[in-house]
N, C-alpha and C. Protein backbone atom coordinates (compact mmCIF):
# COMPACT_ATOMS: atom_id res chain seq x y z
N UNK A 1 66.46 43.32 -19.47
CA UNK A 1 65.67 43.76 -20.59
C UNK A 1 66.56 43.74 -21.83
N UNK A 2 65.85 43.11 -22.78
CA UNK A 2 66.70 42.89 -23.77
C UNK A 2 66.64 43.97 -25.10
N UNK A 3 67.29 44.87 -25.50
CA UNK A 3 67.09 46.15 -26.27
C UNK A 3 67.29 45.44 -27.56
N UNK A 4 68.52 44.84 -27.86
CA UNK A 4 68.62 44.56 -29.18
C UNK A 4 68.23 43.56 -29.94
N UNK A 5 67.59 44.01 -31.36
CA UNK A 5 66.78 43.08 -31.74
C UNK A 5 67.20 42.67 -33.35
N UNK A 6 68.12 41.26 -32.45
CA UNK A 6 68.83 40.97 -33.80
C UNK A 6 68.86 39.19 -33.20
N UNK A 7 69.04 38.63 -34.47
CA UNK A 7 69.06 36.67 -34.04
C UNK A 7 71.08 36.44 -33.98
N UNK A 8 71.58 36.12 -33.22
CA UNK A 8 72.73 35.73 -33.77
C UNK A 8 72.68 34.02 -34.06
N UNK A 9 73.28 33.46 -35.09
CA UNK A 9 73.19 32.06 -35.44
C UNK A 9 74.23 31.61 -35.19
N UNK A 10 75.41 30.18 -34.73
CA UNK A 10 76.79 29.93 -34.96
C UNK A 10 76.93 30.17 -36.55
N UNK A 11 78.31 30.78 -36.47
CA UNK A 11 78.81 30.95 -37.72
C UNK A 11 78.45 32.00 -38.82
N UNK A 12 77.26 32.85 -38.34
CA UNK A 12 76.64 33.56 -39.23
C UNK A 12 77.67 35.11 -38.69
N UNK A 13 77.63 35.68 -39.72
CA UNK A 13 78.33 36.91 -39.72
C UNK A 13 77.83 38.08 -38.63
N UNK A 14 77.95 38.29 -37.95
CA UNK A 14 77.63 39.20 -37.18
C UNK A 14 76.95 40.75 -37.40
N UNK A 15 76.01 41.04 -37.30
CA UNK A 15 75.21 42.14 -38.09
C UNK A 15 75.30 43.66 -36.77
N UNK A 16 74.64 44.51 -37.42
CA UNK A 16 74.44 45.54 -37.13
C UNK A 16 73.59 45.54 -36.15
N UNK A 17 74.03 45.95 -34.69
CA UNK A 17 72.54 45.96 -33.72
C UNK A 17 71.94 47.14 -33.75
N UNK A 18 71.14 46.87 -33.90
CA UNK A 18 69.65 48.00 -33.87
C UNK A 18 68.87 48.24 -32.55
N UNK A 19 68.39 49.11 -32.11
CA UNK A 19 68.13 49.88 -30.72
C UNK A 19 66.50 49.98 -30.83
N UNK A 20 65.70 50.28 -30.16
CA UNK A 20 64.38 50.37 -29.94
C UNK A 20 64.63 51.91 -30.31
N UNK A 21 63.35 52.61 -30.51
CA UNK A 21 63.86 54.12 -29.96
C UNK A 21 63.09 54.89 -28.63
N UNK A 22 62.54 53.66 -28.01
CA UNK A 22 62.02 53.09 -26.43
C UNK A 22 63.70 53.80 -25.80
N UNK A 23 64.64 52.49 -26.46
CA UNK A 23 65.90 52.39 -25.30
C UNK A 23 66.54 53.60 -25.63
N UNK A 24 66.58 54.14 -27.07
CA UNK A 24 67.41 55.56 -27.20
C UNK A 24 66.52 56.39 -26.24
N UNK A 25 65.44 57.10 -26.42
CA UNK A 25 64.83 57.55 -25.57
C UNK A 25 65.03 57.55 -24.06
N UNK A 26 65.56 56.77 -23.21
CA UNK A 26 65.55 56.50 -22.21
C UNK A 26 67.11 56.70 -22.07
N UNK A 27 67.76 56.28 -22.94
CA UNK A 27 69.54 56.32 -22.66
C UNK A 27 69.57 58.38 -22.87
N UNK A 28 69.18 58.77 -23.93
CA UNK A 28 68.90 60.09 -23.65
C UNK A 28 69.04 61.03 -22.84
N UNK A 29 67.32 60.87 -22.10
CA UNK A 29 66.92 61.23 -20.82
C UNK A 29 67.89 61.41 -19.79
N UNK A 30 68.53 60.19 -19.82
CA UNK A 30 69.21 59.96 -18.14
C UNK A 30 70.36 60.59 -18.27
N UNK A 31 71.30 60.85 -19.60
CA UNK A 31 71.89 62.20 -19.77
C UNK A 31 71.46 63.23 -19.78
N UNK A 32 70.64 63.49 -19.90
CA UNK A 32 69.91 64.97 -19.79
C UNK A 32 69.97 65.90 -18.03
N UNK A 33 70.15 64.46 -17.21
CA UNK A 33 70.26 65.16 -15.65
C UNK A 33 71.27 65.61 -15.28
N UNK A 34 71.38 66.42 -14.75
CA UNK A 34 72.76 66.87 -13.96
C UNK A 34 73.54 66.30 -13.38
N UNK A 35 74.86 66.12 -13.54
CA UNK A 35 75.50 65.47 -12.94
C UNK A 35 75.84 64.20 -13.38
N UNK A 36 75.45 63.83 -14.46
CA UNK A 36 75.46 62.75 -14.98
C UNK A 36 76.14 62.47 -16.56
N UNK A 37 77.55 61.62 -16.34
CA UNK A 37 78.06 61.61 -17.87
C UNK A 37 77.73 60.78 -19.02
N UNK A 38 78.01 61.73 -20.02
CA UNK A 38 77.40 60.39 -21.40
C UNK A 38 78.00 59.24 -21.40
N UNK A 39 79.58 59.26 -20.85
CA UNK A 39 79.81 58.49 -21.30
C UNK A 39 79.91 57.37 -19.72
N UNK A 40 79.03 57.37 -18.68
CA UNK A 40 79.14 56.72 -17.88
C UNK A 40 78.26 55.95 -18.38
N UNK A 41 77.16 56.22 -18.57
CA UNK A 41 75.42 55.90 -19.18
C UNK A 41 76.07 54.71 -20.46
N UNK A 42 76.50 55.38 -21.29
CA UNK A 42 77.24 54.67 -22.58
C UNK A 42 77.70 53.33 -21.67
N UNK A 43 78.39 53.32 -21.09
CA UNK A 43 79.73 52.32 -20.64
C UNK A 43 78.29 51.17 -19.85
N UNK A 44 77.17 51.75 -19.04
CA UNK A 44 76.16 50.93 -18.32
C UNK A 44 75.35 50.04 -19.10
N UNK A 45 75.04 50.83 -20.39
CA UNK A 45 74.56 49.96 -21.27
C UNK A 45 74.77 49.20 -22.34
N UNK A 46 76.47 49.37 -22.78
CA UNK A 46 77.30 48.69 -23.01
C UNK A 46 76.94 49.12 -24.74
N UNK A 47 76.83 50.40 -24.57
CA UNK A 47 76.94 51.32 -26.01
C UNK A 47 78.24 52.24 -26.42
N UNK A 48 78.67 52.49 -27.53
CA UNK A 48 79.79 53.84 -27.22
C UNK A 48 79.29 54.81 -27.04
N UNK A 49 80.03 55.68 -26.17
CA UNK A 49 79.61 57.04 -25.98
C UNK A 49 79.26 57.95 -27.20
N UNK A 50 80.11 57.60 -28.08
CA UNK A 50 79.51 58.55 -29.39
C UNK A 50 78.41 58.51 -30.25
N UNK A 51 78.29 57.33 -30.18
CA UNK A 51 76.75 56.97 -30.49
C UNK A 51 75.58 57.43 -29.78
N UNK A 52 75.67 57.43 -28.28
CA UNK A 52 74.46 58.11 -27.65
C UNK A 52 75.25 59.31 -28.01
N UNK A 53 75.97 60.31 -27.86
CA UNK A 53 76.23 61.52 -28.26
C UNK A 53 75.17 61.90 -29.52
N UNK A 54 75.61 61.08 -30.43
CA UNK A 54 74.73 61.39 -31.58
C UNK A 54 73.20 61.28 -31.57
N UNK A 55 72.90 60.41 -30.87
CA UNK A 55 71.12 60.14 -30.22
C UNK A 55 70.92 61.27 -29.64
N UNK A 56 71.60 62.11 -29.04
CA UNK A 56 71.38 63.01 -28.16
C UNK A 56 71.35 64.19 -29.21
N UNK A 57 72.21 64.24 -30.28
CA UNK A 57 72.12 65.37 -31.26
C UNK A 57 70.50 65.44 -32.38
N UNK A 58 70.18 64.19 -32.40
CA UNK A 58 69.38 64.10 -33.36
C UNK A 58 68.31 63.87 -32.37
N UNK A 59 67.96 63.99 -31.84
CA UNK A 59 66.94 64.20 -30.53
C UNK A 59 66.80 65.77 -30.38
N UNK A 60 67.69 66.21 -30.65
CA UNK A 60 67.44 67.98 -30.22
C UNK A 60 68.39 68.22 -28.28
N UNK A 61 69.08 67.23 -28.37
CA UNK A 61 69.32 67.70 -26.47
C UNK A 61 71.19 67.71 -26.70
N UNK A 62 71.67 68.23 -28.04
CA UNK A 62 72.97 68.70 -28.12
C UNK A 62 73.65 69.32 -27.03
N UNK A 63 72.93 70.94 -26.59
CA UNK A 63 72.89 71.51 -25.48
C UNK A 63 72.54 71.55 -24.69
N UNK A 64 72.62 72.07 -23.35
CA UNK A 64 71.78 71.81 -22.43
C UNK A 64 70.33 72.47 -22.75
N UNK A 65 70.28 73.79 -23.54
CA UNK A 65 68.75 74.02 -23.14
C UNK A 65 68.61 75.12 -24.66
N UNK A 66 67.98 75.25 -25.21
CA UNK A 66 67.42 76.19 -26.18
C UNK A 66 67.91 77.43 -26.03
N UNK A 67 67.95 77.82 -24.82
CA UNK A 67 68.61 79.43 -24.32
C UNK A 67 70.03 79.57 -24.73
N UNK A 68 70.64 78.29 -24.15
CA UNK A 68 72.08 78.64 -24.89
C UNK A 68 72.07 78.25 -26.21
N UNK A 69 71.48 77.50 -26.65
CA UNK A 69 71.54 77.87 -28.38
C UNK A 69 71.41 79.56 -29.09
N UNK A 70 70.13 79.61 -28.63
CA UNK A 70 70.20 81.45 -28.76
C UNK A 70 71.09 82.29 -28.55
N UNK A 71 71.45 82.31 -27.19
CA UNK A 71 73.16 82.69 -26.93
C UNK A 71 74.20 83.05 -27.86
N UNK A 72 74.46 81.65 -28.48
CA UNK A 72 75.52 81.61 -29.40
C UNK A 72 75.77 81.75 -30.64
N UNK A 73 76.27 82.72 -31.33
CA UNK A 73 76.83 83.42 -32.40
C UNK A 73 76.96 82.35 -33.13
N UNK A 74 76.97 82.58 -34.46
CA UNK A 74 77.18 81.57 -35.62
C UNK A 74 78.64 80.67 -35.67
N UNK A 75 79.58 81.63 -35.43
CA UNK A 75 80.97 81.21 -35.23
C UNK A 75 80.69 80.25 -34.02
N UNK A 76 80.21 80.40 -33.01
CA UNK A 76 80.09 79.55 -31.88
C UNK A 76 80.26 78.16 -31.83
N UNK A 77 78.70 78.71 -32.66
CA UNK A 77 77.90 76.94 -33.04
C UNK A 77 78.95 75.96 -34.65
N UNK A 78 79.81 77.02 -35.11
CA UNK A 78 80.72 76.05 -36.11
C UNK A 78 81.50 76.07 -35.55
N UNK A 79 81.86 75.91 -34.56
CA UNK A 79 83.27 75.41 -33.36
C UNK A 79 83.86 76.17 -33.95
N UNK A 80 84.31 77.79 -34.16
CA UNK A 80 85.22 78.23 -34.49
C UNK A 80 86.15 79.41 -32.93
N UNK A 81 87.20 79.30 -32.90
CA UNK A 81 87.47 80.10 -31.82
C UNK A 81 87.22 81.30 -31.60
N UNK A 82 86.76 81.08 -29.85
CA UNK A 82 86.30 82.55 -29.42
C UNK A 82 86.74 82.76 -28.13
N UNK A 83 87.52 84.08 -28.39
CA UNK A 83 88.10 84.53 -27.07
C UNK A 83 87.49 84.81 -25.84
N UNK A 84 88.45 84.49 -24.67
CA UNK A 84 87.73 84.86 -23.61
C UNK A 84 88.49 85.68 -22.38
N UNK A 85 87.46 86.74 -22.07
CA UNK A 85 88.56 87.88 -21.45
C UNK A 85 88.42 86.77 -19.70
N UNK A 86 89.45 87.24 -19.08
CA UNK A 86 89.66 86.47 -17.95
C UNK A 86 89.69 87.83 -16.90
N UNK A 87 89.27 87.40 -16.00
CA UNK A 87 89.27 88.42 -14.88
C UNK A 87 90.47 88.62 -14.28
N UNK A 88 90.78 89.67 -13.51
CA UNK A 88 92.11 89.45 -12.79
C UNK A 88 92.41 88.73 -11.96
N UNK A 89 93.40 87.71 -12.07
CA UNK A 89 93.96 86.75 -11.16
C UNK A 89 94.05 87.61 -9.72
N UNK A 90 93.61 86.98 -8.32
CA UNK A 90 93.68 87.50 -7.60
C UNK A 90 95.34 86.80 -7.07
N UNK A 91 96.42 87.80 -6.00
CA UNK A 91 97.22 87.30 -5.69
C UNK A 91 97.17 86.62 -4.31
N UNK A 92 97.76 85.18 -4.26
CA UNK A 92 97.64 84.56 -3.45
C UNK A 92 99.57 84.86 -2.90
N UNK A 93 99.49 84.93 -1.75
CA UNK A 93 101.42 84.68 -0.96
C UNK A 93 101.93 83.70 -1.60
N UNK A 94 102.64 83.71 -2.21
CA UNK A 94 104.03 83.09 -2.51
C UNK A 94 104.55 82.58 -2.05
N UNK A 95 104.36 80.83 -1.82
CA UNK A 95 105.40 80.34 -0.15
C UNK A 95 106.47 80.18 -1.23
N UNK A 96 107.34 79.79 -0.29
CA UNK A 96 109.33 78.95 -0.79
C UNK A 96 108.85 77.75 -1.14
N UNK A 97 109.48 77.33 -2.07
CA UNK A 97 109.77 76.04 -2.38
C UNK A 97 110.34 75.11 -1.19
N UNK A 98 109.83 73.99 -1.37
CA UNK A 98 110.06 72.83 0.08
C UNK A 98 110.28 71.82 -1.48
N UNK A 99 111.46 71.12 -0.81
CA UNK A 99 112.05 69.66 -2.14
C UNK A 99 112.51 68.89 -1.30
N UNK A 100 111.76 67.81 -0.33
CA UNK A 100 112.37 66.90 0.47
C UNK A 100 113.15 65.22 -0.53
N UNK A 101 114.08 65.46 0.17
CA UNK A 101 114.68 64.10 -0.65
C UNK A 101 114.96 63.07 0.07
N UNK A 102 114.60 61.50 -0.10
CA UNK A 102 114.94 60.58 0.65
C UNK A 102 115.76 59.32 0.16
N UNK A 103 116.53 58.89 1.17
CA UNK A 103 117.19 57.80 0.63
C UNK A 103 117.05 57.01 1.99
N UNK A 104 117.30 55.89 1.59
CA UNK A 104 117.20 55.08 3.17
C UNK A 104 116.54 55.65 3.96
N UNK A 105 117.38 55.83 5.27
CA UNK A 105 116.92 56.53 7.14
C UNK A 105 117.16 58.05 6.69
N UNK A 106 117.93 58.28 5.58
CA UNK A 106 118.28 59.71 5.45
C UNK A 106 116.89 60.18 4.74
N UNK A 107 116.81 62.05 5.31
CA UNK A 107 115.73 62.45 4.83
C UNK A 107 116.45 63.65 5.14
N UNK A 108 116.74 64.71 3.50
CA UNK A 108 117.57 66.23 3.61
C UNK A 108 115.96 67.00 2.91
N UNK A 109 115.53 68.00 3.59
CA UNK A 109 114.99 69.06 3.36
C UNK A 109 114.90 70.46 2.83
N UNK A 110 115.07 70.87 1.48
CA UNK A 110 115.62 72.05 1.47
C UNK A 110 114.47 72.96 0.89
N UNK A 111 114.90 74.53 1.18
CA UNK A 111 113.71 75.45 1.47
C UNK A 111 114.26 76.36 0.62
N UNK A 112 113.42 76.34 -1.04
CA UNK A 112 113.97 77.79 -1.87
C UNK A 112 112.79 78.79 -2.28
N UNK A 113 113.89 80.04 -2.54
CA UNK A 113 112.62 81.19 -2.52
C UNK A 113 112.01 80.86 -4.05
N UNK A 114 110.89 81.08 -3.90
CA UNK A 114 110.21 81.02 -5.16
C UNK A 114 110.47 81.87 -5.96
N UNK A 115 111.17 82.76 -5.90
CA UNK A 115 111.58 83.43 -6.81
C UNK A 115 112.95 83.24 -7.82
N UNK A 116 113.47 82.13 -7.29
CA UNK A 116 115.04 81.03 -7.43
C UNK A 116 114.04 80.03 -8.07
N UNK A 117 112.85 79.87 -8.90
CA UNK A 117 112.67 78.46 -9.22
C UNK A 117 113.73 77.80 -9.98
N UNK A 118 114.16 78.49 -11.29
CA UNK A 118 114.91 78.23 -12.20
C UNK A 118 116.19 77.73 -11.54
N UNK A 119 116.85 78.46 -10.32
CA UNK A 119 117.97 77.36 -9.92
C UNK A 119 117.56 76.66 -8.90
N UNK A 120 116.24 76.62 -8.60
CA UNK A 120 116.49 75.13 -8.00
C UNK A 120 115.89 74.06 -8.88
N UNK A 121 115.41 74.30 -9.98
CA UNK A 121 115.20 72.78 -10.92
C UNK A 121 116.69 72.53 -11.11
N UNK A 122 117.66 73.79 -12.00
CA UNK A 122 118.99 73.07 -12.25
C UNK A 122 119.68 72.67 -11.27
N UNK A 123 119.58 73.00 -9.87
CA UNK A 123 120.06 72.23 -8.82
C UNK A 123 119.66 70.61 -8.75
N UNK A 124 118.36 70.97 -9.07
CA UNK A 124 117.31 69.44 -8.82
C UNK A 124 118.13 68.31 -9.60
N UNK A 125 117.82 68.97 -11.04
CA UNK A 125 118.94 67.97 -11.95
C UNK A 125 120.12 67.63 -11.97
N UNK A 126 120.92 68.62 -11.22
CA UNK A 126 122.44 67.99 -11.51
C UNK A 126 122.27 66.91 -9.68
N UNK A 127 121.39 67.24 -8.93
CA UNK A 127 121.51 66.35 -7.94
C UNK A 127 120.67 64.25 -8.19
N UNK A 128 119.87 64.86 -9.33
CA UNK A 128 119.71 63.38 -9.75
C UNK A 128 120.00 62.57 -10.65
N UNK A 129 120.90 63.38 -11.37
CA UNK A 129 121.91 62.87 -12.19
C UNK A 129 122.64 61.66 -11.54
């Protein structure tokens, strides 16, 4: 199916392609599903991604849904920064550091406490020096 509707001639300057708003419509849509990237869609139909980005803005489907527009505070929506409290990291065990090194048939293994990171990078380095 042929979307763009332009003549190319030999030698004639190459113009601006122009889109149905059939094919915007439809390039749209198929971003609109889950799971699905703009810029995969972009790359299938051999558009830039920022361009359907922008089809997608001037269409009204910026966000996913009207609700989160409401949602969001004025600062939000002018990309200005907004903090975000983080929950408490839960603690996971602490293994040792494992740094296997190989050369040839040789293979040395060594086992540091994670709490030694700092000397075993400067170990690391003066050994690959």
């Amino acid at each position: 199916m042929n979307t763009i509707e332009t003549t190319a001639v030999k030698g004639e300057r190459r113009r601006r392609r122009r889109h149905s708003d059939e094919f915007k419509a439809n390039l749209v849509a198929a971003c609109a599903r889950s799971g699905v990237s703009i810029a995969s869609v972009a790359l299938a139909n051999g558009i830039n991604a920022n361009l359907l980005r922008r089809w997608m803005i001037e269409g009204g489907q910026g966000l996913s849904s009207p609700e989160a527009t409401a949602e969001l505070s004025r600062d939000q929506r002018n990309g200005a920064f907004v903090a975000v409290q983080l929950g408490a990291a839960q603690s996971s065990p602490v293994q040792d550091l494992r740094i296997e090194l190989k050369r040839g048939a040789t293979t040395v293994v060594v086992h540091w406490p994670s709490s030694a990171c700092a000397a075993s990078a400067a170990w690391l380095r003066e050994i690959l020096r």
